[in-house]
Protein backbone atom coordinates (compact mmCIF):
# COMPACT_ATOMS: atom_id res chain seq x y z
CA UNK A 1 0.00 0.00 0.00
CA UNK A 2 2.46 2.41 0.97
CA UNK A 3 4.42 1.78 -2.55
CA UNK A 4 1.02 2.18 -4.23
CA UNK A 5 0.55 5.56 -2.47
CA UNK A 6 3.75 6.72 -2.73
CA UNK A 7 5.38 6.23 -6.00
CA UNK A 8 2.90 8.36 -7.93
CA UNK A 9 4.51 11.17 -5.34
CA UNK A 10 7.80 10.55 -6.39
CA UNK A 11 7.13 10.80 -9.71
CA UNK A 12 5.55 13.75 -9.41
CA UNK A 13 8.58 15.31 -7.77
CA UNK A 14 10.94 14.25 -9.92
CA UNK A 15 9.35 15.89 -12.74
CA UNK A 16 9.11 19.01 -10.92
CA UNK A 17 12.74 19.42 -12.49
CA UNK A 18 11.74 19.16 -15.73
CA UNK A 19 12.24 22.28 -18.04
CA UNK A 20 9.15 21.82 -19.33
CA UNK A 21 8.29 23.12 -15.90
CA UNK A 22 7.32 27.29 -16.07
CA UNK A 23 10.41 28.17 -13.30
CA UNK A 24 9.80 31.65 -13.81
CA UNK A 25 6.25 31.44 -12.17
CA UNK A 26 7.37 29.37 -9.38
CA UNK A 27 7.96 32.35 -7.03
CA UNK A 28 5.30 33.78 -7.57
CA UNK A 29 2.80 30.83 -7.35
CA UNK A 30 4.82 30.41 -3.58
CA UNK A 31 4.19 33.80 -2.61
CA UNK A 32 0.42 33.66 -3.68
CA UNK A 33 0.33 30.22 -1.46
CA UNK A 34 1.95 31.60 1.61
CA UNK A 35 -0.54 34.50 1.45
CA UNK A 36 -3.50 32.25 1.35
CA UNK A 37 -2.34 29.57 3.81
CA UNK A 38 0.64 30.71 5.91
CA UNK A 39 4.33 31.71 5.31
CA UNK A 40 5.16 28.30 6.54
CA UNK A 41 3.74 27.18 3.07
CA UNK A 42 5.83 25.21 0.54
CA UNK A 43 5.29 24.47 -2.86
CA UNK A 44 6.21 21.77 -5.32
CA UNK A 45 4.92 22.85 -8.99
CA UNK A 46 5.04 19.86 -11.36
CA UNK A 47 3.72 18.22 -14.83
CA UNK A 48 1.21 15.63 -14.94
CA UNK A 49 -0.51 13.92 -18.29
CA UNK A 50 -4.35 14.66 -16.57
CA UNK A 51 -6.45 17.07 -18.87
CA UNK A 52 -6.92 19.33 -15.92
CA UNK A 53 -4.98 21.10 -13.15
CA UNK A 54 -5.27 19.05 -9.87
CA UNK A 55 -3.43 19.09 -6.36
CA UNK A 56 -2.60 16.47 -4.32
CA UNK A 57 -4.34 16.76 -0.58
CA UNK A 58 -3.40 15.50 2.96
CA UNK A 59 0.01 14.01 2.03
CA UNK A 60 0.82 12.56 5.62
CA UNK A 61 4.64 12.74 4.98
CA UNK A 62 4.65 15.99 3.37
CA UNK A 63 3.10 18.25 6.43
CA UNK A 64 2.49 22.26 4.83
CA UNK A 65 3.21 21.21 1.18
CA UNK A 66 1.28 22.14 -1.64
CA UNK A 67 2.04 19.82 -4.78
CA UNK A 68 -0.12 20.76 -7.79
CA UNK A 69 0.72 19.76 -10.99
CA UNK A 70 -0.15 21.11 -14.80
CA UNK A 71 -1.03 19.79 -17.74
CA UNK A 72 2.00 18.61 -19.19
CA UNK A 73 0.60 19.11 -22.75
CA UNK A 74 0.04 22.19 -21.96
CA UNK A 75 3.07 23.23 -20.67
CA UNK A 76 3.85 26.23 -23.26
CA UNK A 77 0.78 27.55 -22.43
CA UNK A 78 1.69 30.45 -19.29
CA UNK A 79 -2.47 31.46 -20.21
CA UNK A 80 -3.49 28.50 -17.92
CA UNK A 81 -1.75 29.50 -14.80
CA UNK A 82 -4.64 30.90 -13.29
CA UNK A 83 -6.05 27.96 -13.18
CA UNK A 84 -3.61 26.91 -10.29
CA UNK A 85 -6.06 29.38 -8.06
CA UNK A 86 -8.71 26.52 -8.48
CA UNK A 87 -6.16 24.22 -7.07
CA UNK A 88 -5.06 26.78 -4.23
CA UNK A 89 -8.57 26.53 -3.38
CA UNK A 90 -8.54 23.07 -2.07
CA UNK A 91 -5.75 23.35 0.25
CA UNK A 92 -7.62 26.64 1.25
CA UNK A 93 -10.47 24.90 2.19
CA UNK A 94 -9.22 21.89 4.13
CA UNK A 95 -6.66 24.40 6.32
CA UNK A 96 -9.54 26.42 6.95
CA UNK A 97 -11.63 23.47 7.57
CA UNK A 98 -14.90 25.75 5.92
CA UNK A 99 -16.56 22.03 5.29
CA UNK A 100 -17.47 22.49 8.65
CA UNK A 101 -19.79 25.43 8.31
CA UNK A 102 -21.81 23.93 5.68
CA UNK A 103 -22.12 19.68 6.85
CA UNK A 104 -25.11 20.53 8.89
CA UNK A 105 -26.93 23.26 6.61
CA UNK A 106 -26.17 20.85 3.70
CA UNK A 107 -27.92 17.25 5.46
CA UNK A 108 -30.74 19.63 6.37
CA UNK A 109 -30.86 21.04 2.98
CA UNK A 110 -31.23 17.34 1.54
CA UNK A 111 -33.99 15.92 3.89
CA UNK A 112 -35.73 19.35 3.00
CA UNK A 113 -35.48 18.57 -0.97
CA UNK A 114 -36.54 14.36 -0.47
CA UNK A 115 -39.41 15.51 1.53
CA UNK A 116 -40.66 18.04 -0.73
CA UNK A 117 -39.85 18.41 -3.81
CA UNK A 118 -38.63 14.97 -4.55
CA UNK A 119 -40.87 13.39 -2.67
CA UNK A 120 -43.16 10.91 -4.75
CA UNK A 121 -39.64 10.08 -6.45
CA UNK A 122 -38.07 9.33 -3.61
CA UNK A 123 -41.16 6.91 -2.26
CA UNK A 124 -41.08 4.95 -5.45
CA UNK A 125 -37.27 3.71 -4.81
CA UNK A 126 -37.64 3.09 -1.05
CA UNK A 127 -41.84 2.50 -0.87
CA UNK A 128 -41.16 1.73 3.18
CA UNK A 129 -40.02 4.75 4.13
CA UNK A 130 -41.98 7.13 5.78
CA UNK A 131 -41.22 11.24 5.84
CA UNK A 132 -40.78 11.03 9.55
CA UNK A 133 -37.37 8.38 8.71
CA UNK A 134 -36.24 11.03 7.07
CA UNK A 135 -36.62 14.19 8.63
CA UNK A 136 -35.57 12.55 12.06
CA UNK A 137 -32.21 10.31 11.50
CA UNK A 138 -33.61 7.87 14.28
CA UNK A 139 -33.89 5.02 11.39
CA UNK A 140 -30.50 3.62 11.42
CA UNK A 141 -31.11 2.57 7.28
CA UNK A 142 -32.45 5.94 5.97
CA UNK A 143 -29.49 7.44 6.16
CA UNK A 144 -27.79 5.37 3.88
CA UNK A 145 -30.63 5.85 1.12
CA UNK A 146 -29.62 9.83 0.71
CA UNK A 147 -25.92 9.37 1.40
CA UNK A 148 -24.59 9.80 -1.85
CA UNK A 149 -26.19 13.10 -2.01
CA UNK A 150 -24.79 14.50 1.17
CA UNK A 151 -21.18 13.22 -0.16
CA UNK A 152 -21.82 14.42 -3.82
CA UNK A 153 -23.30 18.33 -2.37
CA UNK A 154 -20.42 18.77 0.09
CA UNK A 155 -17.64 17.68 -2.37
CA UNK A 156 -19.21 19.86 -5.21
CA UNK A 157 -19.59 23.15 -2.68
CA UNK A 158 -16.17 22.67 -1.99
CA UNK A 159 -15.46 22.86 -5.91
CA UNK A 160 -17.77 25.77 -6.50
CA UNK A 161 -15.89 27.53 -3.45
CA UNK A 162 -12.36 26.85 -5.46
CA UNK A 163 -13.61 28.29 -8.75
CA UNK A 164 -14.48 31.19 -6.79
CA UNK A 165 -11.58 32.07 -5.27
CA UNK A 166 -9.56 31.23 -8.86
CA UNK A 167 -11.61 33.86 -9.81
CA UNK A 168 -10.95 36.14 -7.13
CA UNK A 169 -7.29 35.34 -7.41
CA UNK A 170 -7.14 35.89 -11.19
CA UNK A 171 -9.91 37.34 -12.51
CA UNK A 172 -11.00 37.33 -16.24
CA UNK A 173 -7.57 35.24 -17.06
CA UNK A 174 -9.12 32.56 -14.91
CA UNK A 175 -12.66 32.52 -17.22
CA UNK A 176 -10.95 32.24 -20.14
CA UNK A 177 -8.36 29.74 -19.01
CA UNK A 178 -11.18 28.06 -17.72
CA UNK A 179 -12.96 28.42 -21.21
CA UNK A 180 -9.97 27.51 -23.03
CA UNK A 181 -9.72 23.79 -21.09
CA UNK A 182 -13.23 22.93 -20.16
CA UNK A 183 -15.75 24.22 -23.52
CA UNK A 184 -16.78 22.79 -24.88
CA UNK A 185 -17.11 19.46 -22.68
CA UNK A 186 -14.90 16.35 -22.19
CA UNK A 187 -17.15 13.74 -23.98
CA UNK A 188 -18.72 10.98 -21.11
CA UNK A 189 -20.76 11.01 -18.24
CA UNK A 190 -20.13 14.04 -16.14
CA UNK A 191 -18.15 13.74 -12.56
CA UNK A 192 -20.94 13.55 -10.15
CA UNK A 193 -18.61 15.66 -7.24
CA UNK A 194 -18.76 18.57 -9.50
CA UNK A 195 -21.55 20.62 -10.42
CA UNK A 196 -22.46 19.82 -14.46
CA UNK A 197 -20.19 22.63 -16.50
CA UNK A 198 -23.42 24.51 -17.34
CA UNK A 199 -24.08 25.00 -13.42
CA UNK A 200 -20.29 26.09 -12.77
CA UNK A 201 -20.30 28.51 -15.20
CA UNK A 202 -23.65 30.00 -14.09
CA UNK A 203 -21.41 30.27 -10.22
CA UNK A 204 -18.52 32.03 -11.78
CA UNK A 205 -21.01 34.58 -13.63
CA UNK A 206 -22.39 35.34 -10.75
CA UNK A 207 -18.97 35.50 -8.58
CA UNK A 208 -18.18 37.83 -11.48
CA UNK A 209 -20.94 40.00 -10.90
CA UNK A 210 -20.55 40.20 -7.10
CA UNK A 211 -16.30 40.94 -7.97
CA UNK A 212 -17.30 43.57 -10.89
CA UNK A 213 -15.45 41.40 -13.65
CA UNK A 214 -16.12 41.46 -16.84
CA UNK A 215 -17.68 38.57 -19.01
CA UNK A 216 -19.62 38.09 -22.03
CA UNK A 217 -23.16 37.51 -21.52
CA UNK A 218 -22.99 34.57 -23.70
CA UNK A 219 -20.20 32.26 -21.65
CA UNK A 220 -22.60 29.78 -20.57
CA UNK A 221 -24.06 28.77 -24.37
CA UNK A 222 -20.04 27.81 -25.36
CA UNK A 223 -20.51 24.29 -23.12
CA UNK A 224 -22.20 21.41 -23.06
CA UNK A 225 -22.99 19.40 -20.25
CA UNK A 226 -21.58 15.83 -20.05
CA UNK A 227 -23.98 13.21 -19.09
CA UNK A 228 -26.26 12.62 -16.61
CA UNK A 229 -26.32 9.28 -14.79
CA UNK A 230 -28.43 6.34 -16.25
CA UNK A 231 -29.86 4.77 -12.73
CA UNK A 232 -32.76 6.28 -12.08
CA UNK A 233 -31.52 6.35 -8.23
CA UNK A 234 -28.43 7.54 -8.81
CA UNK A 235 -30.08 10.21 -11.68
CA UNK A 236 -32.07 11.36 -8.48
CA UNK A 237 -29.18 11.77 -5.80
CA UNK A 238 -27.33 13.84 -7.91
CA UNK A 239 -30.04 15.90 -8.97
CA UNK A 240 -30.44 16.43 -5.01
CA UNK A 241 -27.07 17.31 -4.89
CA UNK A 242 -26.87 19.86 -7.63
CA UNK A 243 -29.69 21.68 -6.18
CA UNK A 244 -28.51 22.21 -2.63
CA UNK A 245 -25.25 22.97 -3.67
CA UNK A 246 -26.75 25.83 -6.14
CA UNK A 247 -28.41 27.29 -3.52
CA UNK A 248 -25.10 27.53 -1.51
CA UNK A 249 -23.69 29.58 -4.26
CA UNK A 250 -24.70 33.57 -2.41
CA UNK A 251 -22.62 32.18 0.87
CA UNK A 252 -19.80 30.73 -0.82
CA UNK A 253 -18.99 33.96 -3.15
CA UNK A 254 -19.62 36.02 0.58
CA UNK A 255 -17.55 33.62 2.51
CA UNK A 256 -14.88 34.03 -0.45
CA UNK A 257 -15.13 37.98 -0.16
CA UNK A 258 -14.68 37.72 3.30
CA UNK A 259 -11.31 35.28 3.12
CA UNK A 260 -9.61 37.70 0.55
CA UNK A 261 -10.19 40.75 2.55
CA UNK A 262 -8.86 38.76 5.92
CA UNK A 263 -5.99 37.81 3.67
CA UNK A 264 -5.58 41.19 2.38
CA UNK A 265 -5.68 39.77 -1.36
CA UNK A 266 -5.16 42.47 -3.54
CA UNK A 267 -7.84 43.28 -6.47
CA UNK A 268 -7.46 43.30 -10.19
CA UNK A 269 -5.30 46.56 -11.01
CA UNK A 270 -6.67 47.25 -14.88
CA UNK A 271 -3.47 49.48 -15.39
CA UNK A 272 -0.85 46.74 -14.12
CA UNK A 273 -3.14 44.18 -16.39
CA UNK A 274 -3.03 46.75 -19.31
């Protein structure tokens, strides 16, 4: 196990030394993490073959590092940087442990959509269960019939919270680096812990709005949504899951505002971008 875990690690850092590698952002990139999560911070920037920008999270051995890696076919490309904001985001949010403020609101959220709106759905796939079960968590089984949701809304909040502060971070470079990788869609079912692209684009317009940067009105109709599950069930959950984590959206883009201004993250300068 521990070779399983770990050689994927050493990979990545050996190919931090590649010269594919941007070196001339790296300071930069460390500054911008020691401002968001401590001056204690340290940073490994690497390459990896994934489509997308990721991080890697909670590396036992590696106690304050950030490792995030790029898209090594995209390595010429300095345009995608921003994206590394996105990525920023997640250590953000496990170091400032904001799951916490939304478990609750988002398990309450979730019994409030089965016993409402999806309802007579819901009563078809588990016919036994009464609205009581549900709203009251003293059925040990119930639980586990909404579960996914609860897992699938919390991871995708904490997603919609990282493209927020990317965008906070970066501004219009991060839209259209974000436009650039993601439009029109990556063929195949979509990844149930993130909102459908449609949704997250709706978030960052309205981050936008709230941060006063510009975007064209017509963003949203340059991507397609992957698709949907095929289990009815599962079709459900998620659908659960997408709306409680929309209507999160107004706190997340405040609780964002709020974390820059603590952090003293300084705003788009149009003469310094000009």
């Amino acid at each position: 196990n521990k070779l399983f875990d770990h050689v994927p690690i050493l990979g990545f850092i050996l190919r931090s030394t590649n010269v594919r590698n941007g070196f001339e952002v790296y300071s930069p990139l460390l500054r911008l993490a020691k401002l968001l999560l401590g001056p204690d911070t340290k940073l490994i920037v690497s390459s990896e073959w994934d489509l997308s920008p990721f991080v890697y999270r909670s590396i036992t051995e590696l106690p304050g590092f950030v490792l995030i890696g790029l898209p090594a076919h995209e390595s010429s490309n300095a345009l995608l940087l921003s994206l590394t904001g996105h990525e920023l985001g997640h250590s953000v949010w496990a170091v400032e442990r904001f799951s916490r403020q939304f478990e609750k609101r988002i398990e309450s959220q979730i019994k409030h959509e089965i016993t409402g709106k999806y309802w007579n759905e819901y009563v078809s796939f588990y016919p036994n269960t009464q609205k009581e079960d549900v709203l009251s968590g003293d059925d040990l089984l119930t639980p586990s019939t909404w579960e996914n949701a609860y897992i699938w809304a919390l991871l995708q909040t904490e997603e919609i919270f990282c493209d927020i502060l990317g965008l906070r971070l970066f501004a219009e470079s991060y839209l259209h680096a974000f436009n650039y990788l993601l439009s029109p869609s990556i063929s195949g079912p979509r990844p149930l812990h993130y909102p459908n692209i449609s949704r997250r684009v709706i978030c960052l317009m309205k981050a936008a709005t709230e941060f006063n940067i510009t975007y064209s009105p017509d963003l949203n109709a340059e991507f397609i949504d992957g698709e949907e599950p095929s289990d009815s069930t599962t079709a459900m959950l998620v659908s659960i899951a997408d709306d409680v984590s929309d209507a999160l959206v107004p706190d997340l883009i405040q609780l964002t505002k709020e974390f820059a201004e603590n952090k003293a993250i300084p705003s788009r300068n149009p003469a310094r971008v000009h």
